[in-house]
C-alpha atoms as a PDB file:
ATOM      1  CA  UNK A   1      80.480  99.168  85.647  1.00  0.00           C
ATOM      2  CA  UNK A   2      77.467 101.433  86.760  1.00  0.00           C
ATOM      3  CA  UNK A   3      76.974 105.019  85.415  1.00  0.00           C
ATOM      4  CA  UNK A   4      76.530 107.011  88.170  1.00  0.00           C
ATOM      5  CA  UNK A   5      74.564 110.502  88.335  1.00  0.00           C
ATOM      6  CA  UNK A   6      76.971 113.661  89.231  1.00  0.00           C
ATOM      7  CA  UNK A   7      75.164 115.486  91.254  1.00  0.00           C
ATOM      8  CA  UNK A   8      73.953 113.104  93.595  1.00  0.00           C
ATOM      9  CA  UNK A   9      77.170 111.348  93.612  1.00  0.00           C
ATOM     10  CA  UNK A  10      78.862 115.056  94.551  1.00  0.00           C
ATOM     11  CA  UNK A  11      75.965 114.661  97.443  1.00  0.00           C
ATOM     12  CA  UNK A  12      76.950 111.115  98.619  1.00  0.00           C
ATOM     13  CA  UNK A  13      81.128 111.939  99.072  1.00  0.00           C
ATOM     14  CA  UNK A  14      80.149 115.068 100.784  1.00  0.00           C
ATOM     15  CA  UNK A  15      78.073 113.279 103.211  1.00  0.00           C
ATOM     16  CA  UNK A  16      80.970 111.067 103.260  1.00  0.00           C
ATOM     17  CA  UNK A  17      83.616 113.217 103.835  1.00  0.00           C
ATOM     18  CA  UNK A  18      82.069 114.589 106.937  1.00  0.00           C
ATOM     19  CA  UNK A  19      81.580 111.067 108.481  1.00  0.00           C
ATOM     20  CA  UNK A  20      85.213 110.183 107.583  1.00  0.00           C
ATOM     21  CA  UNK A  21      86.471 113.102 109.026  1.00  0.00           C
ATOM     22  CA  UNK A  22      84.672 113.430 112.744  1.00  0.00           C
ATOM     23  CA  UNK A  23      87.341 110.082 113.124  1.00  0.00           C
ATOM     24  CA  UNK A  24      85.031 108.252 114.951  1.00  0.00           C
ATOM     25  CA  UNK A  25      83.922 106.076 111.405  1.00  0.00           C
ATOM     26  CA  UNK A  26      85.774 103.651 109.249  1.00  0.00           C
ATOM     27  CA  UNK A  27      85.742 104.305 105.226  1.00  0.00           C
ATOM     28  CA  UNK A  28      82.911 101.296 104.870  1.00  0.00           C
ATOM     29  CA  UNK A  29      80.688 102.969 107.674  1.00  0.00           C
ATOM     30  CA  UNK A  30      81.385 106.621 106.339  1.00  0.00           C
ATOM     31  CA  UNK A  31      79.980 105.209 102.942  1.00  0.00           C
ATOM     32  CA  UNK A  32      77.240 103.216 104.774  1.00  0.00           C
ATOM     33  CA  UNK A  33      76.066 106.502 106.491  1.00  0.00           C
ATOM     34  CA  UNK A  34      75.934 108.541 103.540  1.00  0.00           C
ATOM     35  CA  UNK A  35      74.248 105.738 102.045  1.00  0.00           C
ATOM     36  CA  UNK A  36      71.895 106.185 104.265  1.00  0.00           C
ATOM     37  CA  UNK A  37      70.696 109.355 104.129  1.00  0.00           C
ATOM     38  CA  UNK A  38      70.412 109.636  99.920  1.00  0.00           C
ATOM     39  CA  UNK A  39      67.966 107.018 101.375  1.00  0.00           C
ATOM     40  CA  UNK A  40      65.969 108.362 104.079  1.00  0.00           C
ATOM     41  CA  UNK A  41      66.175 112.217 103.352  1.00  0.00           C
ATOM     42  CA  UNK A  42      67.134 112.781  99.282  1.00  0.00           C
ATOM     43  CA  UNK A  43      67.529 116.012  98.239  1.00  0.00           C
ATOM     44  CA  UNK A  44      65.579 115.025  95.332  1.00  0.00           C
ATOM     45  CA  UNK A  45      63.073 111.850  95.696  1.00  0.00           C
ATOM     46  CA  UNK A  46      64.415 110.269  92.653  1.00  0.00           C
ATOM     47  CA  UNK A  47      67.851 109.770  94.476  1.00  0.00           C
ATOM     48  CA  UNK A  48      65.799 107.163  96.882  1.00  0.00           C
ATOM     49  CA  UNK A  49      66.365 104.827  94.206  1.00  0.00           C
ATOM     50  CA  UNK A  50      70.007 102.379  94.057  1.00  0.00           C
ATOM     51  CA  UNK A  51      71.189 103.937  91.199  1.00  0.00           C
ATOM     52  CA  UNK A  52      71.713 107.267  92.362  1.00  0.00           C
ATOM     53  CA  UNK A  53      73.846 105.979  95.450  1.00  0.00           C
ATOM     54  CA  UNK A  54      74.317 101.572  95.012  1.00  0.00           C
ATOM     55  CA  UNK A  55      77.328 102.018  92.728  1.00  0.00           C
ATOM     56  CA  UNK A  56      80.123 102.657  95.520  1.00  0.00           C
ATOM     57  CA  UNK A  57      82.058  99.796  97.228  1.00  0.00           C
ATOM     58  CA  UNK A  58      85.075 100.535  99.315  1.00  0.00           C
ATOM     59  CA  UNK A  59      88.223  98.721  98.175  1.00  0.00           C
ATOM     60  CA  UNK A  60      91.429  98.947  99.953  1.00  0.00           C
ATOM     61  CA  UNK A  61      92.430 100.307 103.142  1.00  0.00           C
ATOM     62  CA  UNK A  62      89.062 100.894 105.506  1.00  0.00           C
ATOM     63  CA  UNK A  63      90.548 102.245 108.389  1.00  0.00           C
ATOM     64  CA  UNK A  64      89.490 105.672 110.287  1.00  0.00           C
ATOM     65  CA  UNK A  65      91.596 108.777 109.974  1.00  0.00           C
ATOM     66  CA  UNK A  66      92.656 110.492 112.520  1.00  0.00           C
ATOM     67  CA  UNK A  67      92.658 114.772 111.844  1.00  0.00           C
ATOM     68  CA  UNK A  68      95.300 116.737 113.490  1.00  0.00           C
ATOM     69  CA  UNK A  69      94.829 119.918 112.173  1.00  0.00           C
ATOM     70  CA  UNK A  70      93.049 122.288 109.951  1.00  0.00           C
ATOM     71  CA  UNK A  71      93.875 122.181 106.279  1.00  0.00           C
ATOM     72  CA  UNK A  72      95.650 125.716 105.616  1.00  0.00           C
ATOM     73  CA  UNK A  73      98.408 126.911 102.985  1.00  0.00           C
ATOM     74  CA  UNK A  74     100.726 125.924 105.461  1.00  0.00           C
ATOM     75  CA  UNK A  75     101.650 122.624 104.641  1.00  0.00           C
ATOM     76  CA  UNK A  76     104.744 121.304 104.096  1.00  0.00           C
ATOM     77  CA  UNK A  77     106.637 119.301 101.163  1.00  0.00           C
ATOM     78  CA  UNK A  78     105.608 116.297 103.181  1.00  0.00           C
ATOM     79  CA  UNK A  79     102.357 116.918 103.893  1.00  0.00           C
ATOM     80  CA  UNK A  80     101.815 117.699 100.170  1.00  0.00           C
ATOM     81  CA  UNK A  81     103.115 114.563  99.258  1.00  0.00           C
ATOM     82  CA  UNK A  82     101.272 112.197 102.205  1.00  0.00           C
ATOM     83  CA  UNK A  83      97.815 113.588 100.181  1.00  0.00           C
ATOM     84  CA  UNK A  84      98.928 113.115  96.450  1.00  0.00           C
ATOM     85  CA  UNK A  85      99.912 109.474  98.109  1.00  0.00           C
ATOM     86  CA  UNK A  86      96.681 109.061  99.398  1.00  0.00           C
ATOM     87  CA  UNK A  87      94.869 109.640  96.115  1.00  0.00           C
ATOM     88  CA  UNK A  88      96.041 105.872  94.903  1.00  0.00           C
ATOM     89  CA  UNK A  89      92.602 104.766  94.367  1.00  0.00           C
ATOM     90  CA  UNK A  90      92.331 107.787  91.814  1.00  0.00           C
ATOM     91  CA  UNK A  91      95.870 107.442  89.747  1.00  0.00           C
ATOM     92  CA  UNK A  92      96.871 103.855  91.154  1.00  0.00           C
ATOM     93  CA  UNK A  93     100.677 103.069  91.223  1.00  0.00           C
ATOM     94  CA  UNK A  94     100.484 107.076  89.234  1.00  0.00           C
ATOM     95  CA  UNK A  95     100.328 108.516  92.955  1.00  0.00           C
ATOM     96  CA  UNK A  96     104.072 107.744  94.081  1.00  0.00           C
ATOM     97  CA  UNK A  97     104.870 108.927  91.117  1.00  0.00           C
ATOM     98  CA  UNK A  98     103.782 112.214  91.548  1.00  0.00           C
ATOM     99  CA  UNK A  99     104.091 112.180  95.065  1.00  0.00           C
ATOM    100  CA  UNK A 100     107.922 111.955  94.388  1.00  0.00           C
ATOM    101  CA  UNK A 101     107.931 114.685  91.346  1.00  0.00           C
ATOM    102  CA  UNK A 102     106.199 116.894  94.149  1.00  0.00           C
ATOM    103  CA  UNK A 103     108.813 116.094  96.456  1.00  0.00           C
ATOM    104  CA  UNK A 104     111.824 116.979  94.257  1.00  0.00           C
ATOM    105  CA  UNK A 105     110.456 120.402  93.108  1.00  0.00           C
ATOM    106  CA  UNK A 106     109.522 121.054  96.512  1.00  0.00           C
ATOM    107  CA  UNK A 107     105.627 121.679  96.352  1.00  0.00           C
ATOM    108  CA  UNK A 108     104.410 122.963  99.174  1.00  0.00           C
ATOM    109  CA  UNK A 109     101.017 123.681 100.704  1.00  0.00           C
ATOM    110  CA  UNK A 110     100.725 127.486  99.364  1.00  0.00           C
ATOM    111  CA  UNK A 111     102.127 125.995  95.434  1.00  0.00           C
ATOM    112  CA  UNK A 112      99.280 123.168  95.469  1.00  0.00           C
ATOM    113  CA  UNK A 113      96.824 125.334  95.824  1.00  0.00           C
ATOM    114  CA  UNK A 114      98.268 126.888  93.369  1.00  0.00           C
ATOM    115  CA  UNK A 115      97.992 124.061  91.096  1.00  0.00           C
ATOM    116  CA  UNK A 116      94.086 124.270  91.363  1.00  0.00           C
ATOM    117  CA  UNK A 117      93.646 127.209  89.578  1.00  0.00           C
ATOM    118  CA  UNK A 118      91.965 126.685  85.975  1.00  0.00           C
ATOM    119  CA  UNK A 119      94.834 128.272  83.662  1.00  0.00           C
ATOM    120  CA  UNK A 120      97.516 127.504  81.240  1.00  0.00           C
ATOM    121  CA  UNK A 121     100.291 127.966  83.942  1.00  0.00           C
ATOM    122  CA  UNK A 122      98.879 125.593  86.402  1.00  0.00           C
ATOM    123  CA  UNK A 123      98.128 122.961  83.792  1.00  0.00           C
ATOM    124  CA  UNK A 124     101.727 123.332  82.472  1.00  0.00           C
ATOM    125  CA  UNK A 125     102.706 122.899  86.221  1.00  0.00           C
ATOM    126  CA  UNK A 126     101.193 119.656  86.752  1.00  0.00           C
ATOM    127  CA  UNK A 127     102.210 118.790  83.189  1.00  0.00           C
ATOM    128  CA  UNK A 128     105.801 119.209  84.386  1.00  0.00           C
ATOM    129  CA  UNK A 129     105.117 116.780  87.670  1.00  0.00           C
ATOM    130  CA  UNK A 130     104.625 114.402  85.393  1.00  0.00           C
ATOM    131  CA  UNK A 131     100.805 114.603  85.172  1.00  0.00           C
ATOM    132  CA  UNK A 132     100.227 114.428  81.401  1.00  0.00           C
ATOM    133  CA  UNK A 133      96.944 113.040  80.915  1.00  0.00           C
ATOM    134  CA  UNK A 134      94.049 115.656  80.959  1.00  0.00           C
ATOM    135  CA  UNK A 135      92.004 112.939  83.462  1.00  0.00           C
ATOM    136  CA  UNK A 136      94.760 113.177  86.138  1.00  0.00           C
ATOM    137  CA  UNK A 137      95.290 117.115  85.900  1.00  0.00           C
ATOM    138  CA  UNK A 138      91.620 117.278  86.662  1.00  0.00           C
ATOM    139  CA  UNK A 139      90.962 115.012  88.698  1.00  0.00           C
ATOM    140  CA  UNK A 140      94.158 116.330  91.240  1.00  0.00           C
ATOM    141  CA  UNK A 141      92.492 120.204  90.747  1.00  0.00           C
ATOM    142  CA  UNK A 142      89.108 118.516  91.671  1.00  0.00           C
ATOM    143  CA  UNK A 143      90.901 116.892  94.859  1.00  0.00           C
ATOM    144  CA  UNK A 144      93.050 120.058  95.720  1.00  0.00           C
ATOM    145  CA  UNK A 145      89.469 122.150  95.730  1.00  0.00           C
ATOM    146  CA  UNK A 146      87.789 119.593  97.812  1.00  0.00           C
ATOM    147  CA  UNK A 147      90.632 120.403 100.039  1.00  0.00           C
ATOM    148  CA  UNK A 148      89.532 123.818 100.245  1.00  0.00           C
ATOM    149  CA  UNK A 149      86.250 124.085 100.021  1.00  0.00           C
ATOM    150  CA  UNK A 150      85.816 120.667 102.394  1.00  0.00           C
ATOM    151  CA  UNK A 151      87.813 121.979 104.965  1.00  0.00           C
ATOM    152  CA  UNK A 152      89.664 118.998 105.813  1.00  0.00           C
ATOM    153  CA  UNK A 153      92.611 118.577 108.135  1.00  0.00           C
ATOM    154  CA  UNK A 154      95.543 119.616 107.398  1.00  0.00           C
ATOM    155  CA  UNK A 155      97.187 116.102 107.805  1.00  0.00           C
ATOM    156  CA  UNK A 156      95.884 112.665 107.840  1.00  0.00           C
ATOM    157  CA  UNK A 157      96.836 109.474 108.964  1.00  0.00           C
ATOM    158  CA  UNK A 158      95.711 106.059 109.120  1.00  0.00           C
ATOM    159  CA  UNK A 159      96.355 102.713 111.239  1.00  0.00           C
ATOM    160  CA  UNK A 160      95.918  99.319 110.104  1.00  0.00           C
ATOM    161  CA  UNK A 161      93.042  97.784 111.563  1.00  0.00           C
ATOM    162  CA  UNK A 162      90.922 100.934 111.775  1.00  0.00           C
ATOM    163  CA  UNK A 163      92.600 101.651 114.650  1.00  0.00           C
ATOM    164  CA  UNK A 164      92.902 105.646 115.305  1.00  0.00           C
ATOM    165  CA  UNK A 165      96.704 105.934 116.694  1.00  0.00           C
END
Protein backbone atom coordinates (compact mmCIF):
# COMPACT_ATOMS: atom_id res chain seq x y z
CA UNK A 1 0.00 0.00 0.00
CA UNK A 2 1.28 3.60 -0.92
CA UNK A 3 1.47 6.45 1.68
CA UNK A 4 -0.13 9.13 0.26
CA UNK A 5 0.49 13.01 1.07
CA UNK A 6 -2.75 14.84 2.73
CA UNK A 7 -2.81 17.79 1.31
CA UNK A 8 -2.44 17.01 -2.13
CA UNK A 9 -4.61 14.08 -1.80
CA UNK A 10 -7.43 16.71 -0.17
CA UNK A 11 -6.49 18.53 -3.74
CA UNK A 12 -6.99 15.44 -6.00
CA UNK A 13 -10.84 14.37 -4.44
CA UNK A 14 -11.74 17.95 -4.69
CA UNK A 15 -10.87 18.10 -8.24
CA UNK A 16 -12.68 14.93 -8.27
CA UNK A 17 -15.68 15.71 -6.74
CA UNK A 18 -16.40 18.47 -9.14
CA UNK A 19 -15.91 16.18 -12.22
CA UNK A 20 -18.16 13.52 -10.60
CA UNK A 21 -20.69 15.83 -9.90
CA UNK A 22 -21.26 18.01 -13.38
CA UNK A 23 -22.77 14.09 -14.30
CA UNK A 24 -21.38 14.13 -17.48
CA UNK A 25 -18.06 11.77 -16.08
CA UNK A 26 -17.81 8.25 -14.82
CA UNK A 27 -15.85 7.65 -11.31
CA UNK A 28 -12.59 6.29 -13.49
CA UNK A 29 -12.68 9.53 -15.75
CA UNK A 30 -13.49 11.90 -12.69
CA UNK A 31 -10.20 10.36 -11.16
CA UNK A 32 -8.42 10.46 -14.57
CA UNK A 33 -9.21 14.26 -14.82
CA UNK A 34 -8.09 15.17 -11.53
CA UNK A 35 -5.21 13.15 -12.29
CA UNK A 36 -4.58 15.24 -14.71
CA UNK A 37 -4.35 18.41 -13.54
CA UNK A 38 -1.99 17.55 -10.14
CA UNK A 39 -0.09 16.88 -13.44
CA UNK A 40 -0.23 19.71 -15.70
CA UNK A 41 -1.00 22.65 -13.21
CA UNK A 42 0.20 21.50 -9.33
CA UNK A 43 -0.40 23.73 -6.82
CA UNK A 44 2.96 22.94 -5.68
CA UNK A 45 5.62 21.51 -8.39
CA UNK A 46 6.53 18.69 -6.22
CA UNK A 47 2.91 17.24 -6.65
CA UNK A 48 3.99 16.68 -10.57
CA UNK A 49 5.53 13.67 -9.33
CA UNK A 50 3.28 9.91 -9.04
CA UNK A 51 3.42 9.85 -5.58
CA UNK A 52 1.52 12.76 -4.74
CA UNK A 53 -1.49 11.61 -7.04
CA UNK A 54 -0.52 7.55 -8.61
CA UNK A 55 -1.88 5.90 -5.47
CA UNK A 56 -5.78 5.98 -6.38
CA UNK A 57 -7.51 3.19 -8.39
CA UNK A 58 -11.24 3.05 -8.61
CA UNK A 59 -12.74 -0.24 -7.41
CA UNK A 60 -16.33 -0.99 -7.55
CA UNK A 61 -19.16 0.63 -9.09
CA UNK A 62 -17.81 3.35 -11.94
CA UNK A 63 -20.88 4.65 -13.06
CA UNK A 64 -21.89 8.57 -13.34
CA UNK A 65 -24.24 10.14 -10.84
CA UNK A 66 -26.87 11.84 -11.68
CA UNK A 67 -27.62 15.25 -9.10
CA UNK A 68 -31.13 16.18 -8.52
CA UNK A 69 -30.88 18.69 -6.13
CA UNK A 70 -28.87 20.84 -3.88
CA UNK A 71 -27.59 19.31 -0.68
CA UNK A 72 -29.60 21.28 2.17
CA UNK A 73 -30.77 20.27 5.86
CA UNK A 74 -33.69 19.11 4.25
CA UNK A 75 -33.17 15.67 3.68
CA UNK A 76 -35.06 12.99 4.62
CA UNK A 77 -34.54 9.59 6.71
CA UNK A 78 -33.99 8.12 3.29
CA UNK A 79 -31.88 10.33 1.83
CA UNK A 80 -29.69 10.14 4.98
CA UNK A 81 -29.47 6.65 4.70
CA UNK A 82 -28.91 6.35 0.54
CA UNK A 83 -25.40 8.51 1.56
CA UNK A 84 -24.22 6.51 4.73
CA UNK A 85 -24.96 3.48 2.03
CA UNK A 86 -22.90 4.98 -0.38
CA UNK A 87 -19.86 5.33 1.86
CA UNK A 88 -19.21 1.28 1.47
CA UNK A 89 -15.85 1.75 0.11
CA UNK A 90 -15.07 3.67 3.49
CA UNK A 91 -16.77 1.17 6.28
CA UNK A 92 -17.40 -1.89 3.82
CA UNK A 93 -20.33 -4.26 4.78
CA UNK A 94 -20.16 -1.38 8.20
CA UNK A 95 -22.35 0.99 5.85
CA UNK A 96 -25.78 -1.04 5.95
CA UNK A 97 -25.18 -1.27 9.18
CA UNK A 98 -25.37 2.12 10.00
CA UNK A 99 -27.45 2.98 7.28
CA UNK A 100 -30.15 0.85 9.12
CA UNK A 101 -29.27 2.26 12.85
CA UNK A 102 -29.90 5.72 11.02
CA UNK A 103 -33.02 4.53 9.75
CA UNK A 104 -34.54 3.27 13.04
CA UNK A 105 -33.71 6.44 15.08
CA UNK A 106 -34.90 8.40 12.32
CA UNK A 107 -31.81 10.65 11.32
CA UNK A 108 -32.63 13.11 9.23
CA UNK A 109 -30.86 15.70 7.10
CA UNK A 110 -30.90 18.64 9.88
CA UNK A 111 -29.60 15.60 12.83
CA UNK A 112 -26.58 14.53 10.41
CA UNK A 113 -25.32 17.57 10.26
CA UNK A 114 -25.61 17.51 13.49
CA UNK A 115 -23.47 14.59 13.87
CA UNK A 116 -20.49 16.62 12.32
CA UNK A 117 -19.95 18.77 14.99
CA UNK A 118 -16.57 18.04 17.01
CA UNK A 119 -18.09 17.40 20.66
CA UNK A 120 -18.81 14.83 23.22
CA UNK A 121 -22.59 14.75 22.29
CA UNK A 122 -22.13 14.11 18.68
CA UNK A 123 -19.47 11.47 19.24
CA UNK A 124 -21.80 9.76 21.79
CA UNK A 125 -24.45 10.05 18.94
CA UNK A 126 -22.66 8.16 16.42
CA UNK A 127 -21.40 5.93 19.24
CA UNK A 128 -25.05 5.00 19.79
CA UNK A 129 -25.59 4.22 15.76
CA UNK A 130 -23.39 1.78 16.27
CA UNK A 131 -20.22 3.62 15.15
CA UNK A 132 -17.74 2.64 17.87
CA UNK A 133 -14.46 2.82 16.40
CA UNK A 134 -12.80 6.35 16.55
CA UNK A 135 -11.75 5.72 12.50
CA UNK A 136 -15.45 5.45 11.48
CA UNK A 137 -16.77 8.45 13.74
CA UNK A 138 -14.23 10.48 11.86
CA UNK A 139 -14.18 9.47 8.92
CA UNK A 140 -18.45 9.87 8.68
CA UNK A 141 -17.83 13.74 10.30
CA UNK A 142 -15.13 14.13 7.52
CA UNK A 143 -17.84 12.87 4.86
CA UNK A 144 -20.85 14.81 6.46
CA UNK A 145 -18.48 18.20 6.13
CA UNK A 146 -17.55 17.42 2.64
CA UNK A 147 -21.24 17.46 2.28
CA UNK A 148 -21.33 20.90 3.33
CA UNK A 149 -18.61 22.55 2.44
CA UNK A 150 -18.62 20.56 -1.24
CA UNK A 151 -21.93 21.51 -1.95
CA UNK A 152 -23.11 18.40 -3.36
CA UNK A 153 -26.61 17.39 -4.34
CA UNK A 154 -28.88 16.72 -2.19
CA UNK A 155 -29.52 13.13 -3.58
CA UNK A 156 -27.60 10.84 -5.72
CA UNK A 157 -28.14 8.05 -7.78
CA UNK A 158 -26.43 5.73 -9.94
CA UNK A 159 -27.21 3.24 -12.99
CA UNK A 160 -25.39 0.25 -13.85
CA UNK A 161 -23.42 0.69 -16.80
CA UNK A 162 -22.62 4.37 -16.25
CA UNK A 163 -25.67 5.05 -17.60
CA UNK A 164 -27.29 8.46 -16.12
CA UNK A 165 -31.18 7.38 -15.70
Amino acid sequence: MLQVDDESTSVLMEHMYEHLMDGRTTVAQALRLAMLHLLRRPPSPQWRRPKYWAGFLVVGATTRLRCTTRFSEGWTVEDVCRFVQGLSQEFGDQASVYAAAMKEQAIDGEALLDLSAANPIADNKLKELGLKTMGHRIKLQLSIKGLQTQNLPRTLSTAPGGAVP
